[in-house]
PDB file of N, CA and C in Angstrom:
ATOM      1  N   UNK A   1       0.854  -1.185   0.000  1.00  0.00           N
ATOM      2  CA  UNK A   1       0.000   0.000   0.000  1.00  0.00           C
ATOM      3  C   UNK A   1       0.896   1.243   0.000  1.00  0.00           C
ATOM      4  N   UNK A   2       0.645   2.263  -0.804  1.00  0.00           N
ATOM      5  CA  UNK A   2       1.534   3.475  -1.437  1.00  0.00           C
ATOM      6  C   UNK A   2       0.862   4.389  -0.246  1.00  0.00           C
ATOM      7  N   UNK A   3       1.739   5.000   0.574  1.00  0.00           N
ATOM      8  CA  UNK A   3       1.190   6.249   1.511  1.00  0.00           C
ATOM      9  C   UNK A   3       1.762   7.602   0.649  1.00  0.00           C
ATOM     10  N   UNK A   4       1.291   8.277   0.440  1.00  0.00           N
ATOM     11  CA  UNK A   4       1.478   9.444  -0.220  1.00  0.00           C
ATOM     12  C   UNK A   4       0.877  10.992   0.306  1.00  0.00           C
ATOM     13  N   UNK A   5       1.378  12.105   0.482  1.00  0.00           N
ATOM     14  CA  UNK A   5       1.323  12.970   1.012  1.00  0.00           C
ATOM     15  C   UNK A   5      -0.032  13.531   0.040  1.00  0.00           C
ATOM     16  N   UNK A   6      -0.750  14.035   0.817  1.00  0.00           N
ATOM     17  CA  UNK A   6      -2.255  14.557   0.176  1.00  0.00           C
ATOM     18  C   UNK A   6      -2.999  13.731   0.275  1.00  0.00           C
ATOM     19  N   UNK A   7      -3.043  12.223   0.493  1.00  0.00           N
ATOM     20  CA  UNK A   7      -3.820  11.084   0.752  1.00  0.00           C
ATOM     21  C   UNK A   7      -4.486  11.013   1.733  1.00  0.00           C
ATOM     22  N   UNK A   8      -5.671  10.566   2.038  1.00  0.00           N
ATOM     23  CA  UNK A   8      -6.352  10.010   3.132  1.00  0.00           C
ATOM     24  C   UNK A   8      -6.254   8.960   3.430  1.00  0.00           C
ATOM     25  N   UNK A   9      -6.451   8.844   4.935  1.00  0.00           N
ATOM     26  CA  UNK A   9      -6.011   7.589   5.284  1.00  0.00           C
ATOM     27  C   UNK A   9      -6.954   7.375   6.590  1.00  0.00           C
ATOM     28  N   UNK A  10      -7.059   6.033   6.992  1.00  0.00           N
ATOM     29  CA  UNK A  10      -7.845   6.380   8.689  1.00  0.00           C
ATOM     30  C   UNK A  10      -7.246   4.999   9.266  1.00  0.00           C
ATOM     31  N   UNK A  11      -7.215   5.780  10.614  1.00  0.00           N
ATOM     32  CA  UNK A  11      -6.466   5.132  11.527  1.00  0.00           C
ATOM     33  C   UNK A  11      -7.392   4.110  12.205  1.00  0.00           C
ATOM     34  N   UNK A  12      -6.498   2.580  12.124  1.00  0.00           N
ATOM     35  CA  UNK A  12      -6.985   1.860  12.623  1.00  0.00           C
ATOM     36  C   UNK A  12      -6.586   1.084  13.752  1.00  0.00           C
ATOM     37  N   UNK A  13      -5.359   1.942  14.372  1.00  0.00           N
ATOM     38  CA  UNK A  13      -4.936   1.631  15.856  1.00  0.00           C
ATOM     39  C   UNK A  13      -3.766   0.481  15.597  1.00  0.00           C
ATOM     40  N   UNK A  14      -2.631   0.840  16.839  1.00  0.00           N
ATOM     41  CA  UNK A  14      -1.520  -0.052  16.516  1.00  0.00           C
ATOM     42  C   UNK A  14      -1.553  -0.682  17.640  1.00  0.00           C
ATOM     43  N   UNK A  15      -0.618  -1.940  17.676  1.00  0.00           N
ATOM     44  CA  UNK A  15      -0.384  -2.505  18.991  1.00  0.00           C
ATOM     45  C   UNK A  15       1.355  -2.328  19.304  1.00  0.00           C
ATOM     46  N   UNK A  16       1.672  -2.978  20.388  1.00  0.00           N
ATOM     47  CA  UNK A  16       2.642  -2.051  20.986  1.00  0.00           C
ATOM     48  C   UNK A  16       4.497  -1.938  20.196  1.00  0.00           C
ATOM     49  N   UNK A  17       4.458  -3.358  19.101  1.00  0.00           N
ATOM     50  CA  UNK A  17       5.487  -3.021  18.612  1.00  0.00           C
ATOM     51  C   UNK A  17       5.282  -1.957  17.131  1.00  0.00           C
ATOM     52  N   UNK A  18       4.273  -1.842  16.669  1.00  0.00           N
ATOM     53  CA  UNK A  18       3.497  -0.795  15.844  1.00  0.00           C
ATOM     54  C   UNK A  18       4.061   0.339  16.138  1.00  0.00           C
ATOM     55  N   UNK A  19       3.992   0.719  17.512  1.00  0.00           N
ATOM     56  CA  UNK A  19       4.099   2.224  18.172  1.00  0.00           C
ATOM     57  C   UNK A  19       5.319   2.418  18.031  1.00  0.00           C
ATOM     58  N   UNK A  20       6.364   1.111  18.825  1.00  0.00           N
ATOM     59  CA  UNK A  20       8.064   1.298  18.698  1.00  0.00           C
ATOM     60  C   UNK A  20       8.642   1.266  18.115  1.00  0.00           C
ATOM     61  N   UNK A  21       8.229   0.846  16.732  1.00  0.00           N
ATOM     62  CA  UNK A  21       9.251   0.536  15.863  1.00  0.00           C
ATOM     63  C   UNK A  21       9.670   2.116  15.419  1.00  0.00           C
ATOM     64  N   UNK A  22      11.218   2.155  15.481  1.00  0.00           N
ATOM     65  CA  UNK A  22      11.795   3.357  14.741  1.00  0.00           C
ATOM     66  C   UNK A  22      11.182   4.489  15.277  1.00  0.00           C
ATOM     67  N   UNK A  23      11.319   4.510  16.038  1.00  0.00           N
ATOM     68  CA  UNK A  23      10.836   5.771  17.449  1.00  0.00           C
ATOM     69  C   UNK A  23       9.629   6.333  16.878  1.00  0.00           C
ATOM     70  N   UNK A  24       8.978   6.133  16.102  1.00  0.00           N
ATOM     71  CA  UNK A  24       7.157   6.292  16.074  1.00  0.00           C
ATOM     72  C   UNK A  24       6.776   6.668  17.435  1.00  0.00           C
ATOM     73  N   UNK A  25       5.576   8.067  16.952  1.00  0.00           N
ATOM     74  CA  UNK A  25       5.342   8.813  17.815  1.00  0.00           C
ATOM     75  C   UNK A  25       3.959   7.703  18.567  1.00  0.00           C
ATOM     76  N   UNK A  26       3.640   7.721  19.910  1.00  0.00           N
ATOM     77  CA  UNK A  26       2.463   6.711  20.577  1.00  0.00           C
ATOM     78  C   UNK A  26       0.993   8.059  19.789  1.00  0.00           C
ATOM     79  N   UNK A  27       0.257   7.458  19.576  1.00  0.00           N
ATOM     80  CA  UNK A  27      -0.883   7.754  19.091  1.00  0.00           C
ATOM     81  C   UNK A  27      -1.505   8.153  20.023  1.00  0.00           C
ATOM     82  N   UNK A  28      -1.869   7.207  21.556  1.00  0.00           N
ATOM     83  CA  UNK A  28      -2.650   7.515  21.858  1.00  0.00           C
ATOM     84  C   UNK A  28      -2.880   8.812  22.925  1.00  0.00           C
ATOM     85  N   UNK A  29      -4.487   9.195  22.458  1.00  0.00           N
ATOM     86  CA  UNK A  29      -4.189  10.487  23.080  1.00  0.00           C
ATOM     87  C   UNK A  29      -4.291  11.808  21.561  1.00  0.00           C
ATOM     88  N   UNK A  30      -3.730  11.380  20.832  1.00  0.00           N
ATOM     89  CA  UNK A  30      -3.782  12.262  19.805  1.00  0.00           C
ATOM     90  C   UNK A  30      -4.467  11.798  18.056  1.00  0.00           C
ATOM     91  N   UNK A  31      -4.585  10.365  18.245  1.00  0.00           N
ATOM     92  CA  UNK A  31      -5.449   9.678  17.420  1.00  0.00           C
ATOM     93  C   UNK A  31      -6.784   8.710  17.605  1.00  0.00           C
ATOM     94  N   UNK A  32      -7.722   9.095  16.597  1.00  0.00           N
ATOM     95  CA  UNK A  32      -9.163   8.133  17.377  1.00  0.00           C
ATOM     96  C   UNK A  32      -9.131   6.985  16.019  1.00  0.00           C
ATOM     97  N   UNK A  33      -9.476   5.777  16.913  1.00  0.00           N
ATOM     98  CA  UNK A  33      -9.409   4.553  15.821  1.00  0.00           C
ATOM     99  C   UNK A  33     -10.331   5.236  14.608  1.00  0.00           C
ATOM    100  N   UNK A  34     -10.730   5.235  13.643  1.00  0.00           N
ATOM    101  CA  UNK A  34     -11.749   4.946  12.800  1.00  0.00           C
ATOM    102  C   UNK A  34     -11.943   6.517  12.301  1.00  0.00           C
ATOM    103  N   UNK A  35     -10.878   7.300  12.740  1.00  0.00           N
ATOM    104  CA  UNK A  35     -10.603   8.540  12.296  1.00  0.00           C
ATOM    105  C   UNK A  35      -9.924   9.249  11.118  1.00  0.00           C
ATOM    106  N   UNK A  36     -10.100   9.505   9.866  1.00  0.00           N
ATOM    107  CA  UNK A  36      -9.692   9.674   8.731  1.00  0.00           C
ATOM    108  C   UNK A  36      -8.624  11.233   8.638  1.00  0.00           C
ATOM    109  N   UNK A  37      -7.262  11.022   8.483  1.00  0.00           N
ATOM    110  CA  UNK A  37      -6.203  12.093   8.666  1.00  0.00           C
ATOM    111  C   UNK A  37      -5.758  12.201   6.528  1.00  0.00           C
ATOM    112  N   UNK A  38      -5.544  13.568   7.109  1.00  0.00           N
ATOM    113  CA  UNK A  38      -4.948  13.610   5.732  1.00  0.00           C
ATOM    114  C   UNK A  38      -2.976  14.003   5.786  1.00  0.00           C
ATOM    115  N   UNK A  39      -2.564  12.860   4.897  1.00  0.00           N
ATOM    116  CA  UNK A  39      -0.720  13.115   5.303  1.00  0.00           C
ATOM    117  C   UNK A  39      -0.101  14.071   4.883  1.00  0.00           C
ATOM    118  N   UNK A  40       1.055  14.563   5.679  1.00  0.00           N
ATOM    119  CA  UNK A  40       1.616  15.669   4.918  1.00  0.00           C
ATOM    120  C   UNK A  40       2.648  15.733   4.911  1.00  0.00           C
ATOM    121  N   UNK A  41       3.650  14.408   5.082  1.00  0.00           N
ATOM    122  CA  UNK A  41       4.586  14.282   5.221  1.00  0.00           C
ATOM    123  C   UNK A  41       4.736  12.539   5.550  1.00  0.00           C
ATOM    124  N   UNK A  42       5.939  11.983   4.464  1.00  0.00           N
ATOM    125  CA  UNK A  42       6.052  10.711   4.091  1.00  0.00           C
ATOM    126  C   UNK A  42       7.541  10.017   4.571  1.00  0.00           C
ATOM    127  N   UNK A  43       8.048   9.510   5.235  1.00  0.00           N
ATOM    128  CA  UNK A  43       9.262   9.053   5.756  1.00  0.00           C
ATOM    129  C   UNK A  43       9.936   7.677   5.578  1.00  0.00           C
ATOM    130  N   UNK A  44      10.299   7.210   4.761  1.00  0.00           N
ATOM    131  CA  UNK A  44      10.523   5.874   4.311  1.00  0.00           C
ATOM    132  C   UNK A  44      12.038   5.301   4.800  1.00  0.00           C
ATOM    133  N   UNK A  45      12.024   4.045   5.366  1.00  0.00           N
ATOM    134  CA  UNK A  45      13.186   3.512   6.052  1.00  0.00           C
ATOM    135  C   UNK A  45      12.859   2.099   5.545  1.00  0.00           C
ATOM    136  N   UNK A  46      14.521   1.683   5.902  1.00  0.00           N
ATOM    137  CA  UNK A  46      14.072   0.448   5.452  1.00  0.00           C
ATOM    138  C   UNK A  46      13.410  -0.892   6.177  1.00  0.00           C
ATOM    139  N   UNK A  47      13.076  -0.830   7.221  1.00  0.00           N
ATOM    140  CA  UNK A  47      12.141  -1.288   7.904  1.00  0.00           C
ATOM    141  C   UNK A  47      11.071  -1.098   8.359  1.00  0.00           C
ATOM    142  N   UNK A  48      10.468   0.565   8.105  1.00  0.00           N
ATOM    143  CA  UNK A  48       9.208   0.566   8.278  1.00  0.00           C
ATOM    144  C   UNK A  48       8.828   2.154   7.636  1.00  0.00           C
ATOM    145  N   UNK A  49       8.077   2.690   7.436  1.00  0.00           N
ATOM    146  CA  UNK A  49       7.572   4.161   7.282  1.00  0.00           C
ATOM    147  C   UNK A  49       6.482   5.124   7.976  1.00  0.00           C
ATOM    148  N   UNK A  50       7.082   5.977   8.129  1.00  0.00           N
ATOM    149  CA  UNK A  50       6.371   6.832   9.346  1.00  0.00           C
ATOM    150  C   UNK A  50       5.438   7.517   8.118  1.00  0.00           C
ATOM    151  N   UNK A  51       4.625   8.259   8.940  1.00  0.00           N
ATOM    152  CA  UNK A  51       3.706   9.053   8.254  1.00  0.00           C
ATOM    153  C   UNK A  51       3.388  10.538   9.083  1.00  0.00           C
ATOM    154  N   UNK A  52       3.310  11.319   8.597  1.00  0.00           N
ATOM    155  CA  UNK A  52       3.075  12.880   9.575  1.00  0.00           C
ATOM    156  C   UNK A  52       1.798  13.610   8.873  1.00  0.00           C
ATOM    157  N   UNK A  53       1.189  13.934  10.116  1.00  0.00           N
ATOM    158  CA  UNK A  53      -0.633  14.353   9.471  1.00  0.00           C
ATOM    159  C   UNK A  53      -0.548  15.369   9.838  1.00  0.00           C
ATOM    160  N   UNK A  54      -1.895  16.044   8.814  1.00  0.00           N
ATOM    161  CA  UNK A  54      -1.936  17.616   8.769  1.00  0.00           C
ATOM    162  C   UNK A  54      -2.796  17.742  10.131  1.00  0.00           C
ATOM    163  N   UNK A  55      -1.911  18.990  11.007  1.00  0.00           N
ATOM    164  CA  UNK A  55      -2.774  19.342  12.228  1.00  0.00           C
ATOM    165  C   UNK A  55      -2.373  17.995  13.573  1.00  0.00           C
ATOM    166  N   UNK A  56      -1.849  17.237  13.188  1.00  0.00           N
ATOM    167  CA  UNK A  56      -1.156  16.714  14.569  1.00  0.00           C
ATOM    168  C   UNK A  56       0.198  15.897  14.407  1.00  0.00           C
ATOM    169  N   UNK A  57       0.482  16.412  15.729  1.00  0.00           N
ATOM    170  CA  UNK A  57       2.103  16.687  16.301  1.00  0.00           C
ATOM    171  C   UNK A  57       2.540  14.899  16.301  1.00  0.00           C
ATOM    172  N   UNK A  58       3.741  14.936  15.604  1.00  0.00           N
ATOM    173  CA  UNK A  58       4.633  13.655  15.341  1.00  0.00           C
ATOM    174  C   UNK A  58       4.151  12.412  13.907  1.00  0.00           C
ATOM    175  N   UNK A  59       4.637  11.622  14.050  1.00  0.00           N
ATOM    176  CA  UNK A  59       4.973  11.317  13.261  1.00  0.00           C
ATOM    177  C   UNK A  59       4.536   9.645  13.880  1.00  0.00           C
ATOM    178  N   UNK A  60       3.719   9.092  12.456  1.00  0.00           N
ATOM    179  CA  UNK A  60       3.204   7.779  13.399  1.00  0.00           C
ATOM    180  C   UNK A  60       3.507   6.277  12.271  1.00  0.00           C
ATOM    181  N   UNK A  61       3.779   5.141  12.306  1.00  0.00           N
ATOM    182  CA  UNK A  61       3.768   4.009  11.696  1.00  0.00           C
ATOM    183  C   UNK A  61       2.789   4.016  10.451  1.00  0.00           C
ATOM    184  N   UNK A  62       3.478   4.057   9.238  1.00  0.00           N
ATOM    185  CA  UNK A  62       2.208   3.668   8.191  1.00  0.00           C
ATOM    186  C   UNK A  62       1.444   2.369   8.168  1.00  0.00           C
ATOM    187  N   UNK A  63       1.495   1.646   8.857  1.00  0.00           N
ATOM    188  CA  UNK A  63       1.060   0.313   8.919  1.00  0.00           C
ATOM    189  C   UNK A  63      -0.202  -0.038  10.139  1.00  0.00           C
ATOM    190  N   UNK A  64      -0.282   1.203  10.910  1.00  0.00           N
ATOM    191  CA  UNK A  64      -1.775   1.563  11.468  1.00  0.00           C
ATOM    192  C   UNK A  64      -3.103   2.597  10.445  1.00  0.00           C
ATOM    193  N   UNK A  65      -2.657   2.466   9.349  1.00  0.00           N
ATOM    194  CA  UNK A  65      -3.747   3.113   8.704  1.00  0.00           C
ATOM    195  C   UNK A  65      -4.004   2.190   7.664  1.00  0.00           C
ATOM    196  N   UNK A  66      -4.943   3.044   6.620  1.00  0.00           N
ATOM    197  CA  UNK A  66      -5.478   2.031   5.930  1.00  0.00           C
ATOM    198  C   UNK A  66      -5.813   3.331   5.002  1.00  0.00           C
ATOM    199  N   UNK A  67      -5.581   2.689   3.667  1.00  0.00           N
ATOM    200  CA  UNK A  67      -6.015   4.177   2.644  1.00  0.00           C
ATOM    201  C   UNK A  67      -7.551   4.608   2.247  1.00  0.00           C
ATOM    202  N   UNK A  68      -8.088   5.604   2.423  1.00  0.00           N
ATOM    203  CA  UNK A  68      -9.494   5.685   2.366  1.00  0.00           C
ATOM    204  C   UNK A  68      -9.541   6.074   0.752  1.00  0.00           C
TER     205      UNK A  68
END
């Protein structure tokens, strides 16, 4: 699945190695499951990719969303 900046996406909640991997910011608190973010910023590594949404702070696992 292609995460791409301008995309929608909605969050469908991580579990706890989700959150750690590659210092990924913890969601909770600042994300609601079933909540649709739009990205604005794309971070690719070679073990996992962060994602950064418009209007909230850090930077979270692309592999808790899902592309709307």
């Amino acid at each position: 699945m292609m995460k791409e900046i301008g995309k929608k996406v909605e969050f469908t909640g991580c579990n706890e190695e989700q959150k750690n991997m590659g210092n990924c910011d913890n969601p909770e608190g600042k994300l609601h499951i079933g909540s649709e973010y739009v990205i604005s910023d794309v971070e690719e590594h070679s073990w996992h990719t962060k994602i950064s949404l418009e209007g909230i702070d850090g930077s979270f696992n692309s592999v808790c969303f899902d592309e709307v």
